[in-house]
Protein backbone atom coordinates (compact mmCIF):
# COMPACT_ATOMS: atom_id res chain seq x y z
CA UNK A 1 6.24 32.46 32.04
CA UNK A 2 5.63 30.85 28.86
CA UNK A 3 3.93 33.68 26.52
CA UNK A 4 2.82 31.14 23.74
CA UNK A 5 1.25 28.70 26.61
CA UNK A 6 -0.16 32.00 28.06
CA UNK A 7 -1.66 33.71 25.22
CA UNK A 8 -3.29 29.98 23.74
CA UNK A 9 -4.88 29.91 27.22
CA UNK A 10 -6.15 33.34 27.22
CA UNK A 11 -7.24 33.77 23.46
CA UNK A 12 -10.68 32.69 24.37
CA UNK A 13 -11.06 35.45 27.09
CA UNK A 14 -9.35 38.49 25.47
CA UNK A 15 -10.53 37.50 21.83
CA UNK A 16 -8.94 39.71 19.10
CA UNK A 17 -7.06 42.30 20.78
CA UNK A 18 -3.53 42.39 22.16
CA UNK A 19 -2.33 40.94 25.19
CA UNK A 20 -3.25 43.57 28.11
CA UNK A 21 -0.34 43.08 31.34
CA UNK A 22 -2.77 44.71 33.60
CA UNK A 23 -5.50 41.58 33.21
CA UNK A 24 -3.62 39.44 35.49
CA UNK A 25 -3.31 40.03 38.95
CA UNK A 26 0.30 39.64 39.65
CA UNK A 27 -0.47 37.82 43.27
CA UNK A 28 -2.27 35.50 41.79
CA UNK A 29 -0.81 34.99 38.32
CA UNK A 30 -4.50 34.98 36.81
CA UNK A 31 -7.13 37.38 35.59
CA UNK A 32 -9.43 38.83 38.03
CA UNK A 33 -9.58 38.59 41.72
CA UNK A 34 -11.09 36.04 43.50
CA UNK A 35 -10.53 35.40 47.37
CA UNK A 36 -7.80 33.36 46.86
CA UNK A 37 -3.79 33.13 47.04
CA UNK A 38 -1.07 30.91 45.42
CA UNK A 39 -0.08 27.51 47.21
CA UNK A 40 3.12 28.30 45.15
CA UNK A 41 3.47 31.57 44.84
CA UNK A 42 7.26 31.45 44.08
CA UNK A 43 7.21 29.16 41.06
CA UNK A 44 6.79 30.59 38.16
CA UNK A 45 3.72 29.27 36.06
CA UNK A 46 1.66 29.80 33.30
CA UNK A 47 -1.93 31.04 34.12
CA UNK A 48 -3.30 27.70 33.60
CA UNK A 49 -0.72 26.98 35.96
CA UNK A 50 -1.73 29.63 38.32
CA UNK A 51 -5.09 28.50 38.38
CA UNK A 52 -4.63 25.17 39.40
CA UNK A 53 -2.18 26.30 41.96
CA UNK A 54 -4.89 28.46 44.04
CA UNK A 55 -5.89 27.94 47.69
CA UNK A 56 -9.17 29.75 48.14
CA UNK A 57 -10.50 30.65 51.44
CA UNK A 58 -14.07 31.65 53.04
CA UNK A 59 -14.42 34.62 54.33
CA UNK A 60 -15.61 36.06 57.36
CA UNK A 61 -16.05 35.26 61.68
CA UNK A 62 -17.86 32.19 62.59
CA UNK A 63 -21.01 34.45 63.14
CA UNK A 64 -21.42 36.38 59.79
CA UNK A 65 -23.88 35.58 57.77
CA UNK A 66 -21.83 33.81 54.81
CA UNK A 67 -22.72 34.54 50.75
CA UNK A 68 -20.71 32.87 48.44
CA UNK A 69 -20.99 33.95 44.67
CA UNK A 70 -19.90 31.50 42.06
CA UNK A 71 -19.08 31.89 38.89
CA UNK A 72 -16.91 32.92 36.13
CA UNK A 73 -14.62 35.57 35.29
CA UNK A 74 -16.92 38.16 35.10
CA UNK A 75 -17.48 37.05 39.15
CA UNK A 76 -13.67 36.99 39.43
CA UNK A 77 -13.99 40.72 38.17
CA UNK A 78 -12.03 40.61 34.94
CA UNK A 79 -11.36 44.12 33.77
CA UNK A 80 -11.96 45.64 37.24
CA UNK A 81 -9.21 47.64 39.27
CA UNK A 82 -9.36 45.46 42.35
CA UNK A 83 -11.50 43.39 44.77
CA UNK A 84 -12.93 45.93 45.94
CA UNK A 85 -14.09 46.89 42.21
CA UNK A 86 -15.67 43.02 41.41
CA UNK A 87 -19.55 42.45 42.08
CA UNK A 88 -19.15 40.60 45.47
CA UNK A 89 -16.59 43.11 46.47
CA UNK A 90 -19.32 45.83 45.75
CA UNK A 91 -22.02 43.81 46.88
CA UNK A 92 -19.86 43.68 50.26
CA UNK A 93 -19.43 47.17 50.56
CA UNK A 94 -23.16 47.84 50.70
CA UNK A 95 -23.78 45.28 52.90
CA UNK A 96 -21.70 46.55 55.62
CA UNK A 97 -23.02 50.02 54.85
CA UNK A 98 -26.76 48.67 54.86
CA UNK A 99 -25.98 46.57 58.21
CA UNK A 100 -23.08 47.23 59.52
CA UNK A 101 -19.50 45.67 58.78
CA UNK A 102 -19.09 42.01 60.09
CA UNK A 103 -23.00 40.94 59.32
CA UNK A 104 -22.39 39.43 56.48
CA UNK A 105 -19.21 38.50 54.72
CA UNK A 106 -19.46 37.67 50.71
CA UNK A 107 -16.89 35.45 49.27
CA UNK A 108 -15.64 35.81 45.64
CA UNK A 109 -15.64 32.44 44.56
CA UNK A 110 -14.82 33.26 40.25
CA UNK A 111 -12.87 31.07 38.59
CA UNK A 112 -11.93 32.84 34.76
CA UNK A 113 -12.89 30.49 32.17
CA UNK A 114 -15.09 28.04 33.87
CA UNK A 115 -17.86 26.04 32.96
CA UNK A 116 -21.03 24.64 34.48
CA UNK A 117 -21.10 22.45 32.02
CA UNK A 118 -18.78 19.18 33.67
CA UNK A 119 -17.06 18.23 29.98
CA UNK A 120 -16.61 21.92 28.88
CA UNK A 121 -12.99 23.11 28.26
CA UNK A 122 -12.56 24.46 31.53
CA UNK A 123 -15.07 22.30 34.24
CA UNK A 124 -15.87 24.96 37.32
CA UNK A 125 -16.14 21.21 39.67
CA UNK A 126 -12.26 20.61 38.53
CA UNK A 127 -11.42 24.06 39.96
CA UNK A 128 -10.16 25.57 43.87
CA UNK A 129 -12.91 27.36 43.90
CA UNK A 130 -15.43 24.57 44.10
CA UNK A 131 -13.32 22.93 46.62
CA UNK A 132 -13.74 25.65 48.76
CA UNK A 133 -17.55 26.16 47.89
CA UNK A 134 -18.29 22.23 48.62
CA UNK A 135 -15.68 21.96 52.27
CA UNK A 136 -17.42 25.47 53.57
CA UNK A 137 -21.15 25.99 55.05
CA UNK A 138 -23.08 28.89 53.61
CA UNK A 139 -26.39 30.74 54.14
CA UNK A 140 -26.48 32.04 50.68
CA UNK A 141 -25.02 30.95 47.25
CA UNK A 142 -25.72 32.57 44.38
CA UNK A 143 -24.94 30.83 40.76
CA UNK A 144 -23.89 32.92 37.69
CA UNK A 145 -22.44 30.53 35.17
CA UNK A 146 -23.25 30.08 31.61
CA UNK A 147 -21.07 32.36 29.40
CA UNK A 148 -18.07 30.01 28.72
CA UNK A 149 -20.47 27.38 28.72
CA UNK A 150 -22.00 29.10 25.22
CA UNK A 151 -18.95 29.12 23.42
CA UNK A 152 -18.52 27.10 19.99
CA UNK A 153 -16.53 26.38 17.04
CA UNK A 154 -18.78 28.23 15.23
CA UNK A 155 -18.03 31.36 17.51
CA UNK A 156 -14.35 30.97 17.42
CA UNK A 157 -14.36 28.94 20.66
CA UNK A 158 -13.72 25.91 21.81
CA UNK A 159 -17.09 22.98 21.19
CA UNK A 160 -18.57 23.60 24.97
CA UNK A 161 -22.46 24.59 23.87
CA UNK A 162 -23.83 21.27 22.86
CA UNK A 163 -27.53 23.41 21.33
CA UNK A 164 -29.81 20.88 23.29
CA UNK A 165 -31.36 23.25 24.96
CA UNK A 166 -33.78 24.43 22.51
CA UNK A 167 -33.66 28.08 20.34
CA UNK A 168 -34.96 31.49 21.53
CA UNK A 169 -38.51 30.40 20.31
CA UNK A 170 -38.33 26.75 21.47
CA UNK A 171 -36.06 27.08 25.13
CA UNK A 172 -36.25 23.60 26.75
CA UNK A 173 -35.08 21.22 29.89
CA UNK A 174 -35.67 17.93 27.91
CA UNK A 175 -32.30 16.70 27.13
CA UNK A 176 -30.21 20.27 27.95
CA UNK A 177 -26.63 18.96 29.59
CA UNK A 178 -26.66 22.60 30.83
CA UNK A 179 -29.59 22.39 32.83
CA UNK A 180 -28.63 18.81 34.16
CA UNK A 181 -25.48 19.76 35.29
CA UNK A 182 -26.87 22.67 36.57
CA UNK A 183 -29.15 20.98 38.92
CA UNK A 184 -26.35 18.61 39.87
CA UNK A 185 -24.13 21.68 41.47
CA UNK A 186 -27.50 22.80 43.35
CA UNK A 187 -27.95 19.09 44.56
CA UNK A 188 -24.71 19.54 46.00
CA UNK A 189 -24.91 23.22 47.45
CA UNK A 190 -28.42 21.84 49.08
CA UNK A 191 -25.99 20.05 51.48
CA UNK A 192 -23.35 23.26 52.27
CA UNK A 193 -26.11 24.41 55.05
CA UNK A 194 -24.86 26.44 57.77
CA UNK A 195 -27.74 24.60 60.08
CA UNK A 196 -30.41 22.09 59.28
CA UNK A 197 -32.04 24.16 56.51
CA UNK A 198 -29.76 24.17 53.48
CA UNK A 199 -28.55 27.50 52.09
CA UNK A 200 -30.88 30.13 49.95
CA UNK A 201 -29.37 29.22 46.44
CA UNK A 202 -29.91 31.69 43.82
CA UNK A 203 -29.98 31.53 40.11
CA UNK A 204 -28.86 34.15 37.91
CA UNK A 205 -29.16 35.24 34.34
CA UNK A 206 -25.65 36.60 32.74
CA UNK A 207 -25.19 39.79 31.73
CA UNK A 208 -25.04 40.10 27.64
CA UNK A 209 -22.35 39.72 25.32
CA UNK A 210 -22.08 43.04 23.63
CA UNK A 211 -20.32 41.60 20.11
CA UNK A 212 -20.41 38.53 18.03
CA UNK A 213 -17.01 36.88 18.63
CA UNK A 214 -15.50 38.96 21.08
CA UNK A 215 -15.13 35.65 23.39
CA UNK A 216 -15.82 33.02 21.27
CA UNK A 217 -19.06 31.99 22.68
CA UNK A 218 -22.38 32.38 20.77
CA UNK A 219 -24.23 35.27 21.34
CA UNK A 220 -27.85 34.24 20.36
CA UNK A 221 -27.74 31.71 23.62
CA UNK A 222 -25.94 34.17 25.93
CA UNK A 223 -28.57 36.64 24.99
CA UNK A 224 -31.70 34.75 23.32
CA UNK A 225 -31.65 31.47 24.96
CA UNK A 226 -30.11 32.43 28.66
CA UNK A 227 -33.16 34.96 29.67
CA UNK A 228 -35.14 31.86 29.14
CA UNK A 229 -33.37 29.28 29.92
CA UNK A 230 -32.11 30.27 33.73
CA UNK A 231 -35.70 31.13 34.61
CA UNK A 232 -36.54 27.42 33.80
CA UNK A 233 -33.68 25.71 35.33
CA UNK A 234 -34.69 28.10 38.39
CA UNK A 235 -38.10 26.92 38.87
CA UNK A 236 -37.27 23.11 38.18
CA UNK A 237 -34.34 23.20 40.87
CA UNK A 238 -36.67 24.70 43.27
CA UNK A 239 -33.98 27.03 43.99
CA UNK A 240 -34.32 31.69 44.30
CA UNK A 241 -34.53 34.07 41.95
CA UNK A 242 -33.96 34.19 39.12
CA UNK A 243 -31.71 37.72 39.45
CA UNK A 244 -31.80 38.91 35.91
CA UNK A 245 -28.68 40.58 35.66
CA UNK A 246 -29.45 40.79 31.87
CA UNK A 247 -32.23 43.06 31.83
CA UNK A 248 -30.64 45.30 35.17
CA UNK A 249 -27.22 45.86 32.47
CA UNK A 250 -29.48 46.93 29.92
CA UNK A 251 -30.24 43.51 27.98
CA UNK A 252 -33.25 43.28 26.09
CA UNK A 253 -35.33 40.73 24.02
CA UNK A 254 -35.03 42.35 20.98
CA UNK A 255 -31.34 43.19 21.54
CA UNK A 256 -30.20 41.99 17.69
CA UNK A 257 -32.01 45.19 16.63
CA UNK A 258 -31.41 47.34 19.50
CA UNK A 259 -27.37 46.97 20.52
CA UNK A 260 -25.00 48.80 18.14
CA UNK A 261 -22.65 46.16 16.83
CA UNK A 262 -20.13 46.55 19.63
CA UNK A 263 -19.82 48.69 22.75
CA UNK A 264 -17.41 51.75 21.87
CA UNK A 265 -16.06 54.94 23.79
CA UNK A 266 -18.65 57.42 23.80
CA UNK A 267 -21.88 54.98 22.34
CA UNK A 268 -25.13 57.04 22.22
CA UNK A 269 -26.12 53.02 23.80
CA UNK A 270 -26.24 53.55 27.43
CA UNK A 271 -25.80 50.31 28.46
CA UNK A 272 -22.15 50.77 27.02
CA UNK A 273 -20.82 52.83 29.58
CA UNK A 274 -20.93 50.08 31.77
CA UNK A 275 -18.42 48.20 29.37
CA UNK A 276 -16.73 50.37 27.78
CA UNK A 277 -14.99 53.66 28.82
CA UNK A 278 -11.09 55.07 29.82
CA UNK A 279 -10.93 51.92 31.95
CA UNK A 280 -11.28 49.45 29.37
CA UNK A 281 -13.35 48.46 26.09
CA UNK A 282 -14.08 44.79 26.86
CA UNK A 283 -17.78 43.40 25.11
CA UNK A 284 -18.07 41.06 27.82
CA UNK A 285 -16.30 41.88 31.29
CA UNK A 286 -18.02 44.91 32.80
CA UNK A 287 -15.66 48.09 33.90
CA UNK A 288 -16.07 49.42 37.75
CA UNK A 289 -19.08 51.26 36.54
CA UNK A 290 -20.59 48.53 35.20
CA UNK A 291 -19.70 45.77 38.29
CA UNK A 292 -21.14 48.39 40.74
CA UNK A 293 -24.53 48.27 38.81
CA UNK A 294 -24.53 44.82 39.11
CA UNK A 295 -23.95 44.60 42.48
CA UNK A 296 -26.70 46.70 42.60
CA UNK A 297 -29.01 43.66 40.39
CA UNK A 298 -27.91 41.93 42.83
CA UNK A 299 -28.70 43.52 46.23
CA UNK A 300 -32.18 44.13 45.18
CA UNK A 301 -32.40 40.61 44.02
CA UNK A 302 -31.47 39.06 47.36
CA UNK A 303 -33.98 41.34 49.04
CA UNK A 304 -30.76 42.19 51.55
């Protein structure tokens, strides 16, 4: 593997701090652990590499009731020990405890570094797991994309967030790419029906980005302009929710004046614990603790 290649791709996602082995899953060559494996698995690649190389797969019989969750790598479960450990692997486990195993079957459908938005750096459409989100039927989808989509230059990130969606006082529709492109993946899921009704699509607000520049992305939209902004797109798109996974990990409006600067071992800030502990330190992927909790957000959200 190319380390330069490697660490240019993955600057964006581990931000300031050194390399970490244990964020890529060595099956998969790539952070996090979506439900997929390598078409190629004996070439060696770099992680962009890796990603384009990965065959994703539905889960569950032909009579489960199927969930897909897409998103990013905070879906993928960056900084988690395991499937298992990521929201929809959670969110699984309490399904089958709620209703028995084989009911419904979630599918992990992350892809690190994606975007909604179709000309970000990293487009979620141009990834595998789209193509197995748009060549499956489902009875549920839930959406949670947004936080590579609010990265900019003047974050340390690539030019993604176009600000044409409005400010935290002034959040609008009228000319947002965001919000266009965001309808334009629910006109699509509308079709992925497992009958004639198409499947419950949910929206969902990300969680909050605990320090300025720990990803790149701006943290006024992720936590200003996002609370307000999904809730819109939601209503306009006709589609569920929204499942404020913000507010359920401890977000808050006035969050400039209430988070401490960063999430550290030990903060007298709650919310922290669900970022940063032994596990791992990381401002914007959640630790076990925290992808339990929103698994949790979740579950209640989807009234399951």
């Amino acid at each position: 593997m190319r380390v330069s290649t490697f660490l240019a791709i993955m600057a964006p996602l581990i931000a300031a701090h050194m390399f970490a082995p244990e964020l890529t899953n060595p099956a998969l060559g790539v952070p996090g652990f979506p439900d997929c494996v390598r078409a190629h698995p004996d070439v060696d690649m770099t992680v962009e590499e890796a990603a384009n190389d990965l065959v994703c797969e539905q889960k569950g019989s032909a009579d489960a009731i199927k969930i897909g969750c897409v998103g990013d790598s905070i879906t993928a479960g960056v900084h988690s020990t395991g499937g298992n450990h990521t929201y929809p692997g959670q969110l699984q486990i309490f399904l089958d405890e709620k209703h028995g195993k084989g009911t419904y079957a979630v599918t992990n459908l992350g892809a690190c570094g994606s975007t909604m938005l179709k000309k970000g750096n990293s487009p979620y459409w141009q990834r595998g797991q789209y193509k197995t989100l748009t060549q499956n039927k489902w009875d549920i989808v839930t959406i949670m994309l947004g936080t590579n989509d609010a990265k900019d230059p003047g974050d340390h990130g690539p030019n993604n967030w176009l600000h044409d969606c409005g400010g935290p006082d002034h959040t609008t529709l009228t000319g947002c790419t965001f919000a266009e492109d965001w309808q334009a993946m629910v006109d699509i899921v509308n079709k992925l029906g497992t009958g004639s009704a198409p499947p419950k699509i949910y929206a969902m607000i990300p969680p909050a980005l605990m320090a300025q520049y720990s990803i790149g992305a701006n943290q006024t939209v992720i936590n200003s302009v996002f609370p307000k902004l999904v809730p819109l797109i939601q209503k306009a798109g006709k589609v569920l929710g929204p499942i404020d996974v913000f507010t359920g990990m401890g977000g808050v409006s006035d969050w400039e004046t209430k988070f401490p600067k960063k999430c550290v071992l030990n903060s007298t800030f709650a919310p922290c614990t669900w970022w940063c502990d032994a596990q791992s330190c990381d401002q914007c992927h959640p630790n076990n603790d925290g992808y339990t909790q929103l698994a949790k957000v979740l579950l209640k959200g989807l009234g399951l």
